[in-house]
N, C-alpha and C. Protein backbone atom coordinates (compact mmCIF):
# COMPACT_ATOMS: atom_id res chain seq x y z
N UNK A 1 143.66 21.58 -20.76
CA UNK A 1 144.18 21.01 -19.54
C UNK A 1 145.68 21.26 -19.49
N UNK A 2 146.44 21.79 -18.15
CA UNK A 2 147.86 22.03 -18.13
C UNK A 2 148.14 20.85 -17.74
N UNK A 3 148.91 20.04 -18.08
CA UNK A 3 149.66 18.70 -18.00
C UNK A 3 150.89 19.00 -16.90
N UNK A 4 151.21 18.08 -15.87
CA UNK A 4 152.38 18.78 -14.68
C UNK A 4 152.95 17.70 -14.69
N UNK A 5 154.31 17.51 -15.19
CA UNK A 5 154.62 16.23 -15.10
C UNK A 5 154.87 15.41 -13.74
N UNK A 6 155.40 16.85 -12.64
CA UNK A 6 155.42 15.92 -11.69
C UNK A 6 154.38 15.86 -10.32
N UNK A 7 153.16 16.34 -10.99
CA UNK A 7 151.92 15.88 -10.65
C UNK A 7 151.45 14.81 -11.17
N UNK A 8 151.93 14.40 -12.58
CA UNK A 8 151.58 13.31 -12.56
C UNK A 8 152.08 11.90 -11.56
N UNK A 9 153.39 12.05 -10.95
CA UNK A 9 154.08 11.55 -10.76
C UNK A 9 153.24 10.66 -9.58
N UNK A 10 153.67 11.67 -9.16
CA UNK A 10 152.90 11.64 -7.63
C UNK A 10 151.23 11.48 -7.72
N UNK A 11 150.46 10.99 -9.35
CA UNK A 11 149.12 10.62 -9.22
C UNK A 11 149.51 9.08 -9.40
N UNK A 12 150.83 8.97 -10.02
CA UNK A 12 151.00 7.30 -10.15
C UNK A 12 151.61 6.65 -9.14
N UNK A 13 152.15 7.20 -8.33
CA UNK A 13 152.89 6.87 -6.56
C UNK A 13 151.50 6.37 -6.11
N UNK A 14 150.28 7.28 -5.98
CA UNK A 14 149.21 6.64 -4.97
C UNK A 14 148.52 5.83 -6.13
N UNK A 15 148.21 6.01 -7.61
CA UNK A 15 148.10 4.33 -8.30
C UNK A 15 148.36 3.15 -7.63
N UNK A 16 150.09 3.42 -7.69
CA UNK A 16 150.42 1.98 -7.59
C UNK A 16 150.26 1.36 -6.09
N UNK A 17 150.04 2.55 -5.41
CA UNK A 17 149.98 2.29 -3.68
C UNK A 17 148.41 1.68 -3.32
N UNK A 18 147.32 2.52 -4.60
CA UNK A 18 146.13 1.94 -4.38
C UNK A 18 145.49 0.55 -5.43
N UNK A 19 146.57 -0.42 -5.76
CA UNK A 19 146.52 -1.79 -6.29
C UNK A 19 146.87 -1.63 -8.12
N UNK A 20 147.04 -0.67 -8.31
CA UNK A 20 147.10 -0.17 -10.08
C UNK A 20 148.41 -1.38 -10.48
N UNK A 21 148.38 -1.89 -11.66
CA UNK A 21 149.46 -2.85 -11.73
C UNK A 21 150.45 -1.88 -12.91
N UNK A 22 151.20 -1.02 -12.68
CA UNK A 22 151.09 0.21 -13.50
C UNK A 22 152.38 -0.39 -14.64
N UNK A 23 153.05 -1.62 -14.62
CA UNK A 23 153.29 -2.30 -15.94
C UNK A 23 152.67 -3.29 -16.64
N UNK A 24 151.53 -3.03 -16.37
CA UNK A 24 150.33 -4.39 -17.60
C UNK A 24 149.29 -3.12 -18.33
N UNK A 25 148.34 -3.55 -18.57
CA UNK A 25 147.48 -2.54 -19.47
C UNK A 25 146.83 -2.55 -18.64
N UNK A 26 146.21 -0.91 -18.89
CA UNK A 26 145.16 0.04 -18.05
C UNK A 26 144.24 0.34 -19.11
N UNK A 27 142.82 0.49 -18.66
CA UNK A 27 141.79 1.39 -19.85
C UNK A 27 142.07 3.26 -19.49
N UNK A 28 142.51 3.75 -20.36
CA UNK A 28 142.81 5.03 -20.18
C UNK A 28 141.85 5.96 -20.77
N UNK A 29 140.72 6.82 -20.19
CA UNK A 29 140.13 7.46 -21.01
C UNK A 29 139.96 8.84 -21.06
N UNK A 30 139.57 10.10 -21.61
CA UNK A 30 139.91 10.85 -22.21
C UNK A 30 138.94 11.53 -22.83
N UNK A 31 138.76 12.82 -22.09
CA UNK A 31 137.83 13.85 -21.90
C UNK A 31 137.37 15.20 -22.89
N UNK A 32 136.82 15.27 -24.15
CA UNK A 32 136.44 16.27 -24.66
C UNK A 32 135.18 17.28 -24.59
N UNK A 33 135.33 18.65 -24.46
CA UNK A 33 133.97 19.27 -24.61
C UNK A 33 134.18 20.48 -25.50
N UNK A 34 132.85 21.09 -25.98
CA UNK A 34 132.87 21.35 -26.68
C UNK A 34 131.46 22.01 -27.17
N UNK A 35 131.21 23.11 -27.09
CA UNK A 35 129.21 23.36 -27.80
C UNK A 35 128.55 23.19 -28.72
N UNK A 36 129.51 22.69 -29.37
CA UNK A 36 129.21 22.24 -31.23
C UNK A 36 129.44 20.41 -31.09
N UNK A 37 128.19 19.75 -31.03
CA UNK A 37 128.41 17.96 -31.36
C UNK A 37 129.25 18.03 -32.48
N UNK A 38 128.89 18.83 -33.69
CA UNK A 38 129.97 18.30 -35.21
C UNK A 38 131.47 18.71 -34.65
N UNK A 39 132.34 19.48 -33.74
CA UNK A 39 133.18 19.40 -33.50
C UNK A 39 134.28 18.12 -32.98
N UNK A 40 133.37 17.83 -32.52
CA UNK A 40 133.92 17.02 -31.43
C UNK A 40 133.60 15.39 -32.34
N UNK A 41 132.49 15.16 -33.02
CA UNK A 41 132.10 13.92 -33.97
C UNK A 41 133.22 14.13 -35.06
N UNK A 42 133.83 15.25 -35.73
CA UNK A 42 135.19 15.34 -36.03
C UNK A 42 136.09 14.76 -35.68
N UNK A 43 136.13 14.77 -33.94
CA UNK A 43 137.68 14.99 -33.42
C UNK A 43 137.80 13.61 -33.30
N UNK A 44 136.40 12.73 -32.96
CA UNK A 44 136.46 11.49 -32.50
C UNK A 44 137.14 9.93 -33.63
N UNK A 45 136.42 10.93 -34.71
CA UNK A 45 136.84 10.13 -35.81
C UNK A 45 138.32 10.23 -36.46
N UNK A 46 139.27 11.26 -36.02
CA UNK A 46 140.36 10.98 -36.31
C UNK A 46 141.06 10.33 -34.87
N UNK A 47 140.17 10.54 -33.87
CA UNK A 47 140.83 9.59 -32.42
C UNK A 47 141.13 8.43 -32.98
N UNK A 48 139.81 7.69 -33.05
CA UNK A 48 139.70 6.36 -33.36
C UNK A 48 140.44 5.80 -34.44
N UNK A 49 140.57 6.59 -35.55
CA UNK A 49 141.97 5.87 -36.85
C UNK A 49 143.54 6.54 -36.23
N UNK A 50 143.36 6.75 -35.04
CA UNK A 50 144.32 7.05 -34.20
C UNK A 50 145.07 5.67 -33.10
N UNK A 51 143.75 4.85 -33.06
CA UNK A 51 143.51 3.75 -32.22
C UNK A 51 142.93 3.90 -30.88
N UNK A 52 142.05 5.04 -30.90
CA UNK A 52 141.42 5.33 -29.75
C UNK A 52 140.00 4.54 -29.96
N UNK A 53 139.20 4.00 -28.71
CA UNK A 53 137.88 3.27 -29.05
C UNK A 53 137.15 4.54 -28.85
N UNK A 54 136.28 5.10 -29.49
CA UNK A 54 134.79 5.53 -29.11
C UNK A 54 133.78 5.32 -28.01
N UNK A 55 133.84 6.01 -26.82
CA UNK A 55 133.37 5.56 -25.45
C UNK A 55 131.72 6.21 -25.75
N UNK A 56 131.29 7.57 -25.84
CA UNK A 56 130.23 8.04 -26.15
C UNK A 56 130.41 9.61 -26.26
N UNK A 57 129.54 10.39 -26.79
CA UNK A 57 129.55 11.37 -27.01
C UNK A 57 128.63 11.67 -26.64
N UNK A 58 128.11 12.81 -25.85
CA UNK A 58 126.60 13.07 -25.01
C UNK A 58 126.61 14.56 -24.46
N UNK A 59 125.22 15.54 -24.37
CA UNK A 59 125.24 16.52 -24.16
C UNK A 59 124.93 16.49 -22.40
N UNK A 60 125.80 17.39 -21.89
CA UNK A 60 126.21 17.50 -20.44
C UNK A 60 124.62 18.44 -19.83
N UNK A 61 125.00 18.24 -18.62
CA UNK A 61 123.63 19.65 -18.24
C UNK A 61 124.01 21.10 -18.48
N UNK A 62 125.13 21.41 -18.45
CA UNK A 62 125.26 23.30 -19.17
C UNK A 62 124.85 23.11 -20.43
N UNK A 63 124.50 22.25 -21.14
CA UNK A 63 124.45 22.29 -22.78
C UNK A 63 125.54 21.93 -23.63
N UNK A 64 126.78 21.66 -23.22
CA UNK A 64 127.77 22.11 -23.75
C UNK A 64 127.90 19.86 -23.85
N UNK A 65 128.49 20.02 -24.87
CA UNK A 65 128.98 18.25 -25.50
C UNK A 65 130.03 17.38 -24.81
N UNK A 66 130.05 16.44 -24.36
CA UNK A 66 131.37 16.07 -23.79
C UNK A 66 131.47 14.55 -25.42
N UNK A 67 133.15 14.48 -25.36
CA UNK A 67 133.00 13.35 -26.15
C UNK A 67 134.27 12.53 -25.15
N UNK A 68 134.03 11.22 -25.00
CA UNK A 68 134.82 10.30 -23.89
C UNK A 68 135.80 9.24 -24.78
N UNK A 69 136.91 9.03 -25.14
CA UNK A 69 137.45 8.10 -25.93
C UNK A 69 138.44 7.27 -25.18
N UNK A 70 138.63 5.97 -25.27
CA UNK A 70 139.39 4.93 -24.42
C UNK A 70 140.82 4.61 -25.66
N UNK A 71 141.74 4.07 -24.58
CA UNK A 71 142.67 3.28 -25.23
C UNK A 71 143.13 2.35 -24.04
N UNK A 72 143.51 1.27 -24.37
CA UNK A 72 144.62 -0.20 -23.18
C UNK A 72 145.47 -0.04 -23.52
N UNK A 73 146.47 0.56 -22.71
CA UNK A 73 147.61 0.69 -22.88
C UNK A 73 148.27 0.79 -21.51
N UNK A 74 149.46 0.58 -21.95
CA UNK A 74 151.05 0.96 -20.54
C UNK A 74 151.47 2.33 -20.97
N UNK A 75 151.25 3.00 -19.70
CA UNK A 75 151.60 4.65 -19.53
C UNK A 75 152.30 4.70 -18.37
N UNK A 76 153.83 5.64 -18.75
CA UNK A 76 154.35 5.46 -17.82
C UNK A 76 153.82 7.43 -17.40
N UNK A 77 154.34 7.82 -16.17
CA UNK A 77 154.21 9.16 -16.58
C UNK A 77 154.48 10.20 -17.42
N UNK A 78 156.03 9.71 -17.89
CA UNK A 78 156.21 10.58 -19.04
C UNK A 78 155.60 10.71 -20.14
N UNK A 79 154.96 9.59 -20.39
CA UNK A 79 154.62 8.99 -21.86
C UNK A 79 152.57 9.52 -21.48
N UNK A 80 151.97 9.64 -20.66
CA UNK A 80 150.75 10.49 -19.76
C UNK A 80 150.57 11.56 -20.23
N UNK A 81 151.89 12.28 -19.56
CA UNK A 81 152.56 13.63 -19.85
C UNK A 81 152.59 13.76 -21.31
N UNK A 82 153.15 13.16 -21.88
CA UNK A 82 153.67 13.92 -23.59
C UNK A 82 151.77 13.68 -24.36
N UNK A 83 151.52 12.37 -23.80
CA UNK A 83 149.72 12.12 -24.06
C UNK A 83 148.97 13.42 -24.25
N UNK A 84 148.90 13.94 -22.62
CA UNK A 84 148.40 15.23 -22.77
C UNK A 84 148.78 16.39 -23.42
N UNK A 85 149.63 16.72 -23.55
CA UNK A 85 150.30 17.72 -24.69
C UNK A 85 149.93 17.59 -25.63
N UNK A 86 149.86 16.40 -26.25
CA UNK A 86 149.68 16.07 -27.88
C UNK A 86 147.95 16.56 -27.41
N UNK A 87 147.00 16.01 -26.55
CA UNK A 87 145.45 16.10 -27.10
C UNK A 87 145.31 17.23 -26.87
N UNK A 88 145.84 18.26 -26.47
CA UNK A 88 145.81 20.05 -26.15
C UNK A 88 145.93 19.81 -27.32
N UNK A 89 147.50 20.25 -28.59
CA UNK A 89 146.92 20.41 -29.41
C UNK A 89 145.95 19.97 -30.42
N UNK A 90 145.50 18.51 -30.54
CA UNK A 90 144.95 17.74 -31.40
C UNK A 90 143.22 18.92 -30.72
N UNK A 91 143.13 18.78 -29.79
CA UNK A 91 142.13 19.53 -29.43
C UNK A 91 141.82 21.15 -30.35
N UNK A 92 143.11 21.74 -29.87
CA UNK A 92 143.22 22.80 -30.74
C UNK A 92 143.03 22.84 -31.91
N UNK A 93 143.53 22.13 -32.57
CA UNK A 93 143.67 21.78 -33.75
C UNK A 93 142.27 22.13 -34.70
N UNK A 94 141.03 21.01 -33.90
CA UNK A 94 140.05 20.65 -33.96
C UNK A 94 138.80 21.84 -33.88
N UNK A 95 139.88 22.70 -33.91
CA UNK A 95 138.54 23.99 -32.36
C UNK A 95 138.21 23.70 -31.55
N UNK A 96 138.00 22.65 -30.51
CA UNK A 96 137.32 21.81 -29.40
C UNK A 96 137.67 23.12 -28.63
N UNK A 97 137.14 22.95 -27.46
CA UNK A 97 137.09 24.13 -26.50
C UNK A 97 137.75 23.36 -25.35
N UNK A 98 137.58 22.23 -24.73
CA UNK A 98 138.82 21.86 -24.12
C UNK A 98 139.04 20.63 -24.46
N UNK A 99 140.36 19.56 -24.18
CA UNK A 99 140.21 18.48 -23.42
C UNK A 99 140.50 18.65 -22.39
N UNK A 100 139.72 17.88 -21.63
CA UNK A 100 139.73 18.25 -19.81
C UNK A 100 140.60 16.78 -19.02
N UNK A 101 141.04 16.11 -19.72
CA UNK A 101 141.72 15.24 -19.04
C UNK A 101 141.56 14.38 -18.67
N UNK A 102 142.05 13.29 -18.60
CA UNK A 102 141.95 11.67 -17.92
C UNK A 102 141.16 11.06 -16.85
N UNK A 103 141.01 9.72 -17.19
CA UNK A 103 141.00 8.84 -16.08
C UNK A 103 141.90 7.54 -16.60
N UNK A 104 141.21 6.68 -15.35
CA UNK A 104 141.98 5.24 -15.89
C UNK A 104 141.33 4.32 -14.97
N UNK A 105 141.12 3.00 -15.39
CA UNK A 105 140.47 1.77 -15.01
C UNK A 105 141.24 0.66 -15.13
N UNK A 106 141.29 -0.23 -14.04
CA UNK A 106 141.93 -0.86 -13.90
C UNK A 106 141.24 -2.39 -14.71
N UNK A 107 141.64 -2.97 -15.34
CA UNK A 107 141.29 -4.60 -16.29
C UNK A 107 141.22 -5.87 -15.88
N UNK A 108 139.81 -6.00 -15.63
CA UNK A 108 139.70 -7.69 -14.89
C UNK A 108 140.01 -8.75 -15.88
């Protein structure tokens, strides 16, 4: 995933415009795939002693693995931004074939 910082910017302008409380905690989660499950059951387990939770790991309809990992946290964009950079390489790292990038949920 190419990370744009000031695409992100402007994804947290309509956040906060569409009720996001973007200084309290958000569930942030976080997209791996991959054609090999042992790749990615790798990657998850250094997520998580990372402080990432374990969302699920499941085979997609091309065949190919997705693995989903959460964290609650305050992200500002920069700190999004440097996020994604780091899981490109942690991805790399890993062999994973991509991480494909974010979402986020808002905390009742």
């Amino acid at each position: 995933m190419i990370s744009d910082i000031e695409r992100l910017k402007r994804i947290f302008e309509r956040m906060n415009s569409d009720g996001y409380d973007l200084k309290n905690y958000l569930k942030w989660g976080f997209y791996f795939f991959d054609q090999k499950e042992g790749k990615l059951s790798k990657l998850s387990t250094e997520l998580i002693n990372l402080g990432y939770t374990f969302e699920n790991l499941s085979i997609i309809e091309d065949g190919d693995w997705r693995l989903y990992v959460s964290v609650v946290d305050v992200l500002t964009p920069e700190e999004l931004h440097n996020r994604n950079i780091y899981l490109n390489k942690l991805a790399s790292n890993h062999n994973v074939a991509l991480y494909d990038g974010w979402d986020v949920e808002k905390i009742n």
